[in-house]
C-alpha atoms as a PDB file:
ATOM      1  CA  UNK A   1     197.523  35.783 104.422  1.00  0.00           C
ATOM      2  CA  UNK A   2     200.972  36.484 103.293  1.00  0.00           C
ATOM      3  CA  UNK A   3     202.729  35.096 100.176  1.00  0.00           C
ATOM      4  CA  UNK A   4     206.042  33.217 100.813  1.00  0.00           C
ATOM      5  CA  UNK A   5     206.714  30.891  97.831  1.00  0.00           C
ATOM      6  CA  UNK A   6     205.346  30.003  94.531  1.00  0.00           C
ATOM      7  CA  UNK A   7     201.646  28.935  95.601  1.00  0.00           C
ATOM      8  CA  UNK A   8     202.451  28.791  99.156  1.00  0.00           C
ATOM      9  CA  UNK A   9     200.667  31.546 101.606  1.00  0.00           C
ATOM     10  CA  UNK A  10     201.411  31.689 105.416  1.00  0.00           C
ATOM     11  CA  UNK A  11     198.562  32.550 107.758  1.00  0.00           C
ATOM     12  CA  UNK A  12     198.688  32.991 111.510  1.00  0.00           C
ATOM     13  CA  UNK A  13     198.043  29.140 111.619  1.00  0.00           C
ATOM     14  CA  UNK A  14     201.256  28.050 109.745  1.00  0.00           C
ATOM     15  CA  UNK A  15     201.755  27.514 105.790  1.00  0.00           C
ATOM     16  CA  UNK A  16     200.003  26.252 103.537  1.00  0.00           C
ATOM     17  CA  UNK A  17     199.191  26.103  99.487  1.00  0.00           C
ATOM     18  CA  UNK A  18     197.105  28.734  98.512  1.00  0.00           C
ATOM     19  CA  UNK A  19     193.717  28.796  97.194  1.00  0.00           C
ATOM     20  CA  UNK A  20     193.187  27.073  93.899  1.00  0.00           C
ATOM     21  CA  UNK A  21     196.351  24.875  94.734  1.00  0.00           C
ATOM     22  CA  UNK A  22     197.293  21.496  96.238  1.00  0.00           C
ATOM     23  CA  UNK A  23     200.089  19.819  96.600  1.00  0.00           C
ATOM     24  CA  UNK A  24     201.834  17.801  93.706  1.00  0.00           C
ATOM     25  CA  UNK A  25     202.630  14.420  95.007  1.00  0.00           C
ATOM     26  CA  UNK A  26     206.369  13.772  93.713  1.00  0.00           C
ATOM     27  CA  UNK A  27     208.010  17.221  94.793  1.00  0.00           C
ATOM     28  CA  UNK A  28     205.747  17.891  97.708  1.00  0.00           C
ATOM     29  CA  UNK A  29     205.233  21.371  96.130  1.00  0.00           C
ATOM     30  CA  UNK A  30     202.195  23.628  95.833  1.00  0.00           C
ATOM     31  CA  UNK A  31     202.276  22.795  91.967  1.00  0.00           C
ATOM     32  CA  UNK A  32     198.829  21.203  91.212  1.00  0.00           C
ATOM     33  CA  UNK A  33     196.023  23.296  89.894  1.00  0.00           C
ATOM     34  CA  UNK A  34     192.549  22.305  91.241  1.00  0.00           C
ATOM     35  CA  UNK A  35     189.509  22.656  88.516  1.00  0.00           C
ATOM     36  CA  UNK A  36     187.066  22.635  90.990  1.00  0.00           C
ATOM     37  CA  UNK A  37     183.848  21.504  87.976  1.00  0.00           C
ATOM     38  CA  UNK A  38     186.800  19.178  86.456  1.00  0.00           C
ATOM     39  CA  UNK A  39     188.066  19.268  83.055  1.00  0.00           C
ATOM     40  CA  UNK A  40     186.296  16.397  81.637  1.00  0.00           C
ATOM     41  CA  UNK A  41     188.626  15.159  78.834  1.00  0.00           C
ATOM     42  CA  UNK A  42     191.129  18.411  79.284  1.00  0.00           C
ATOM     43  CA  UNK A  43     193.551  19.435  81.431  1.00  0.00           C
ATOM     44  CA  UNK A  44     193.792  21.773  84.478  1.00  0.00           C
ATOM     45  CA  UNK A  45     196.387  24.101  83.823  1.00  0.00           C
ATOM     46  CA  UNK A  46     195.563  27.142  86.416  1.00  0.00           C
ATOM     47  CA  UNK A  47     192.758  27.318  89.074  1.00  0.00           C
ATOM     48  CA  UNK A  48     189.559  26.759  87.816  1.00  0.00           C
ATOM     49  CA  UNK A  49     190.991  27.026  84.052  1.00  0.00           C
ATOM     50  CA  UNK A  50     191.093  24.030  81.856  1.00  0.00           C
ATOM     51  CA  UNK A  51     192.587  23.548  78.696  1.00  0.00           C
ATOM     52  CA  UNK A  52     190.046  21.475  76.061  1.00  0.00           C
ATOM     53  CA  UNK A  53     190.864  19.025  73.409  1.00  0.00           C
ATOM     54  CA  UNK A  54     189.283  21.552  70.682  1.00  0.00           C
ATOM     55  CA  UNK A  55     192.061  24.577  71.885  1.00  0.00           C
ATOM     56  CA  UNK A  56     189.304  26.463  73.642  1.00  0.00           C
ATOM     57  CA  UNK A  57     190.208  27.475  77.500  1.00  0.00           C
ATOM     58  CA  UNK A  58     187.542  27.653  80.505  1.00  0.00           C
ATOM     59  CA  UNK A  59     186.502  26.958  83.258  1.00  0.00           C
ATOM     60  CA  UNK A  60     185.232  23.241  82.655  1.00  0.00           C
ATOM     61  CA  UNK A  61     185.445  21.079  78.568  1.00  0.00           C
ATOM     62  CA  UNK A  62     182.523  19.917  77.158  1.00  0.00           C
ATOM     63  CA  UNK A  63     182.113  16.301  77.018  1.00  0.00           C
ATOM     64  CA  UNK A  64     181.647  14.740  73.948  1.00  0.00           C
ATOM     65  CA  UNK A  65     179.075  13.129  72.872  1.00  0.00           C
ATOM     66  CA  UNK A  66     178.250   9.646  74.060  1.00  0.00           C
ATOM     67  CA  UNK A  67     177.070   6.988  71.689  1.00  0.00           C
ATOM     68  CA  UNK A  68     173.917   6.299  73.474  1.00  0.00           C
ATOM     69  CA  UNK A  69     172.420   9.461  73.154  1.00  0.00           C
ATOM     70  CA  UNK A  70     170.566  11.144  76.154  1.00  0.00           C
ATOM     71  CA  UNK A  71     169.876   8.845  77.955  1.00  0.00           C
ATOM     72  CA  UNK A  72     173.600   7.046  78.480  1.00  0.00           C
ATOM     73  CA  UNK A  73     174.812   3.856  78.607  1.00  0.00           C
ATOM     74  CA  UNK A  74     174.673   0.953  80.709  1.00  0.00           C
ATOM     75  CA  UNK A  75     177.295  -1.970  80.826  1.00  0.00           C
ATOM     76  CA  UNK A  76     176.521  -5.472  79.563  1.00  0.00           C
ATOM     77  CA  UNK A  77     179.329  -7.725  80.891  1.00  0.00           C
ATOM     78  CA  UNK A  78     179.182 -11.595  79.722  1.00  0.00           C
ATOM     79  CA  UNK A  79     182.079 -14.241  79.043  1.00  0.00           C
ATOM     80  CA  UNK A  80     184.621 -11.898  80.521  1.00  0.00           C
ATOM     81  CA  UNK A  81     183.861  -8.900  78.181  1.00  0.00           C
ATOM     82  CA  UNK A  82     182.074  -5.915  78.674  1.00  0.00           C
ATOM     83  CA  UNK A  83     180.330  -3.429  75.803  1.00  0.00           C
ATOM     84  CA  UNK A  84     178.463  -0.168  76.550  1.00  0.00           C
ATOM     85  CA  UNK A  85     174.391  -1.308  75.691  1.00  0.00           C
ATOM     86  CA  UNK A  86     171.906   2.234  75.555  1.00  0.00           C
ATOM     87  CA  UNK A  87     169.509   2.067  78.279  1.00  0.00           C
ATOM     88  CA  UNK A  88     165.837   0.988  77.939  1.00  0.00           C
ATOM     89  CA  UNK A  89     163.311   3.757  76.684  1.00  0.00           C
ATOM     90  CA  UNK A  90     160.792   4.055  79.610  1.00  0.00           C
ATOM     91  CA  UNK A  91     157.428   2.828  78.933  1.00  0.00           C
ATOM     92  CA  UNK A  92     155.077   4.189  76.150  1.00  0.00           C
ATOM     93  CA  UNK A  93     158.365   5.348  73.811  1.00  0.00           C
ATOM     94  CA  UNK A  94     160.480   3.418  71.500  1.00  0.00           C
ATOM     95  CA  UNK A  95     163.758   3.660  70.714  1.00  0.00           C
ATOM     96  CA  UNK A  96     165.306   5.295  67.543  1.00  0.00           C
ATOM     97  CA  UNK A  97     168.955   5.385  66.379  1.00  0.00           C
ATOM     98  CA  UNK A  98     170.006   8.800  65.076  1.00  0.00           C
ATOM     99  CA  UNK A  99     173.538  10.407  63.662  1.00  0.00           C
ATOM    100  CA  UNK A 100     174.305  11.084  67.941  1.00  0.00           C
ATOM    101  CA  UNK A 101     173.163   8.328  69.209  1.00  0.00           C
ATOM    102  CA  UNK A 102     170.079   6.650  70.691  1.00  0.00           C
ATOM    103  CA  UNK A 103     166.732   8.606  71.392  1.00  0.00           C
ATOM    104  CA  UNK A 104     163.787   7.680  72.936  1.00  0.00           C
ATOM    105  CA  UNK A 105     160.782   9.001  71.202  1.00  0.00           C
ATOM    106  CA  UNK A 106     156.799   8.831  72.259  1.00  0.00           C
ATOM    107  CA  UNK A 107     154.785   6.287  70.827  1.00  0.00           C
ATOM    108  CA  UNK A 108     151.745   7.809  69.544  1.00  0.00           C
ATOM    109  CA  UNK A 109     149.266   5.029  70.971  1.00  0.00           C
ATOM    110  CA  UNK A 110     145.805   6.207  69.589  1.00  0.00           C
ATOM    111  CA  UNK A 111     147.154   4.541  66.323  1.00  0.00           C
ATOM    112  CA  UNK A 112     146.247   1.317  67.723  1.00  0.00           C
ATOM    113  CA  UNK A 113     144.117   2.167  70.541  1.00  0.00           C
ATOM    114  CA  UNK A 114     140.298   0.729  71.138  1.00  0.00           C
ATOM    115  CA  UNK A 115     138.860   4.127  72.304  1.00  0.00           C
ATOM    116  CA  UNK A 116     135.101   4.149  71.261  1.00  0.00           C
ATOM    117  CA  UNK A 117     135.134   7.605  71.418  1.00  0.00           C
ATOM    118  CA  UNK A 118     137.909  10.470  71.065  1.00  0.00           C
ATOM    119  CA  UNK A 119     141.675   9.399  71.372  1.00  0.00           C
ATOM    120  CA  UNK A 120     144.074  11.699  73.012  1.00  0.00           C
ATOM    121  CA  UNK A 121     147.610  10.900  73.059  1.00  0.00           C
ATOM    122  CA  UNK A 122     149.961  12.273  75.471  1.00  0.00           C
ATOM    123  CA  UNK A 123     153.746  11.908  76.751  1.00  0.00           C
ATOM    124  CA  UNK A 124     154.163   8.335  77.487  1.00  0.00           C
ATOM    125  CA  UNK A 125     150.751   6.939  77.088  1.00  0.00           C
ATOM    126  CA  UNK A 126     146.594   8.157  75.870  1.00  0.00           C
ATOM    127  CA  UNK A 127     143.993   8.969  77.140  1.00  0.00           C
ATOM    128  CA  UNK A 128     139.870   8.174  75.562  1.00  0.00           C
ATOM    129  CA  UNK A 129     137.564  10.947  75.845  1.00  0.00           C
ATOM    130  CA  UNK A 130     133.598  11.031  75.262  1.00  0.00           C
ATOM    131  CA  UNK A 131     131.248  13.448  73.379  1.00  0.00           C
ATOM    132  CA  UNK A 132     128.607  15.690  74.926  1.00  0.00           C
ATOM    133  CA  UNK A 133     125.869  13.629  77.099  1.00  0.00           C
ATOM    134  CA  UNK A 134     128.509  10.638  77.527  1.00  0.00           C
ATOM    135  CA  UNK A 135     130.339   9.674  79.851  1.00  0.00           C
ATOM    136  CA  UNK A 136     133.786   7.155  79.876  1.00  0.00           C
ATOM    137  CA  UNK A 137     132.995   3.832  81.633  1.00  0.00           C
ATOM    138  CA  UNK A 138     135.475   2.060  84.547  1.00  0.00           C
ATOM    139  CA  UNK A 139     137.065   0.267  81.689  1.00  0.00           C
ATOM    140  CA  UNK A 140     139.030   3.387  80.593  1.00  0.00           C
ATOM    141  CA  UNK A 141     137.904   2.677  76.651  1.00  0.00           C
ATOM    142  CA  UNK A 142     133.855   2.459  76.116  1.00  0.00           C
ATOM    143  CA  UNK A 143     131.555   5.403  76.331  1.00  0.00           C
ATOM    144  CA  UNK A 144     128.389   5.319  78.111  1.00  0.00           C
ATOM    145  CA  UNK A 145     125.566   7.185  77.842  1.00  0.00           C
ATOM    146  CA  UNK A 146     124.969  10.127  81.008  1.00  0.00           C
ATOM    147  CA  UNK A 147     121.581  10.031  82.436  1.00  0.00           C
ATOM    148  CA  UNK A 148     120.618  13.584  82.064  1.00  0.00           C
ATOM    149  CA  UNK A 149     117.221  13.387  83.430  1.00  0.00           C
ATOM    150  CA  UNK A 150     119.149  12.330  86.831  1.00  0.00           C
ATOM    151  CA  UNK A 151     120.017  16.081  86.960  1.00  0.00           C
ATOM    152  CA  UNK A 152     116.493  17.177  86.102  1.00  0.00           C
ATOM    153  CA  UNK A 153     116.380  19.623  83.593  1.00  0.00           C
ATOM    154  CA  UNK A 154     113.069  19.310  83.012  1.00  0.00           C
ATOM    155  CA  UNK A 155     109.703  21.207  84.496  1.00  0.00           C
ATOM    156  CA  UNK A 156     107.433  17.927  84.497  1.00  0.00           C
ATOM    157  CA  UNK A 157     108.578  14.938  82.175  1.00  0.00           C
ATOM    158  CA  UNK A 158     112.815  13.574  80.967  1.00  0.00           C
ATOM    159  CA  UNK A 159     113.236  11.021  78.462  1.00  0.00           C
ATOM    160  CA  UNK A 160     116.539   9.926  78.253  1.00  0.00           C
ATOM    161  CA  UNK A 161     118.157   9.348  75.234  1.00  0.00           C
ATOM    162  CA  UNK A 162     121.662   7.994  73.991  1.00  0.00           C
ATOM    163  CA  UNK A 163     123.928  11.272  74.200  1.00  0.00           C
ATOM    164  CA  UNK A 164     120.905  13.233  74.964  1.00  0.00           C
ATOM    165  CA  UNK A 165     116.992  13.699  76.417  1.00  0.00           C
ATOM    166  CA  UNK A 166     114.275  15.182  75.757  1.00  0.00           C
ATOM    167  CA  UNK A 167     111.342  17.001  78.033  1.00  0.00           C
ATOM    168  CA  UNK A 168     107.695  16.827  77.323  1.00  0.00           C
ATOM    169  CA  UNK A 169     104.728  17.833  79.489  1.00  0.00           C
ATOM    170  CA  UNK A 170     101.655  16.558  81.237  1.00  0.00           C
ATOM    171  CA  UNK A 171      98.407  17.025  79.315  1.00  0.00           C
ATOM    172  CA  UNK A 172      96.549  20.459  79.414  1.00  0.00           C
ATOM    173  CA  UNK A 173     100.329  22.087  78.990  1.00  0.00           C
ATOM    174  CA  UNK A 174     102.673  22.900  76.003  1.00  0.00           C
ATOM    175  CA  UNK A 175     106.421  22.882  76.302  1.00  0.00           C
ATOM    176  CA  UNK A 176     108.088  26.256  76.163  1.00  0.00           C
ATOM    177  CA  UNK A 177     110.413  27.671  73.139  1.00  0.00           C
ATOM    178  CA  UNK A 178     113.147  26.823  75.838  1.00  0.00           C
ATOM    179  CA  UNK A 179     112.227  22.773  75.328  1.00  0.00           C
ATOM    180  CA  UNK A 180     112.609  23.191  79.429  1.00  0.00           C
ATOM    181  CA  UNK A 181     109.408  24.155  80.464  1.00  0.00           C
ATOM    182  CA  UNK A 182     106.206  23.788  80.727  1.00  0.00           C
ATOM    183  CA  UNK A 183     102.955  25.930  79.704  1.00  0.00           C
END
């Protein structure tokens, strides 16, 4: 490519504005600057150089900082008027106004959960957890006892228990330091 006017380069194809360039509607020139990640609230004054409200020069301007915080804004139009409303928090988090804005922030649901055993909160929601020899039941809340004897850890005799068992042997035998066996 060959340079033959302010902006303009001429290839084997014809001319044409250079890279970085367009032309400016009203003078049909190669006069506009193209900011190819956009300026946001500054100008484009060269190729991929903006000019930002706070002096600073680069290659895009920050945007400043909305009034709905993270997670933007949605328009509520009634009556003929419109006004920027923060979107909803998503479900298990509430919203809370700070100095930038709107946040959404988790909601720390053991506080007024029904777990019968261990709450756990996490992101969003909680989960209920059981202690040793229990199990959670289909309702997501209760604890149930586990039927250890099911797995047979014993040499002759399981009693279950709530949370636990015990073994015990048939007569003419002893159980074993190991409260397993049988001697």
């Amino acid at each position: 490519r060959r340079r033959v006017g302010p902006h303009v380069c001429f290839s084997g194809f014809g001319s044409g504005c250079c890279p970085g360039w367009m032309l400016s509607p009203g003078s049909g020139q190669c006069t506009l600057p193209l900011c190819s990640f956009g300026c946001g609230s500054g100008l484009c004054i060269a190729p991929n150089l903006c000019s930002c409200p706070d002096g600073e020069q680069g290659i895009t301007c920050p945007e400043p900082p909305g009034t709905c915080g993270e997670y933007g804004c949605d328009l509520s139009c009634n009556h003929g008027g419109c006004q920027e409303v923060a979107r909803v928090c998503p479900l298990g988090f509430s919203m809370v106004e700070t100095a930038n804005g709107i946040r959404c922030t988790d909601i720390d649901e053991c506080l007024s959960a029904a777990c019968e055993g261990l709450c756990v909160n996490t992101e969003g929601g909680f989960v209920c957890e059981c202690g040793p020899g229990m199990q959670l039941s289909a309702d997501r809340h209760s604890c149930q006892d586990t039927d250890e004897c099911l797995a047979t850890p014993c040499q002759h005799r399981c009693k279950n228990s709530i949370g636990s068992y015990r073994c015990s042997c048939r007569p003419g035998y002893h159980l074993h330091g190991n409260r397993h066996s049988c001697v």
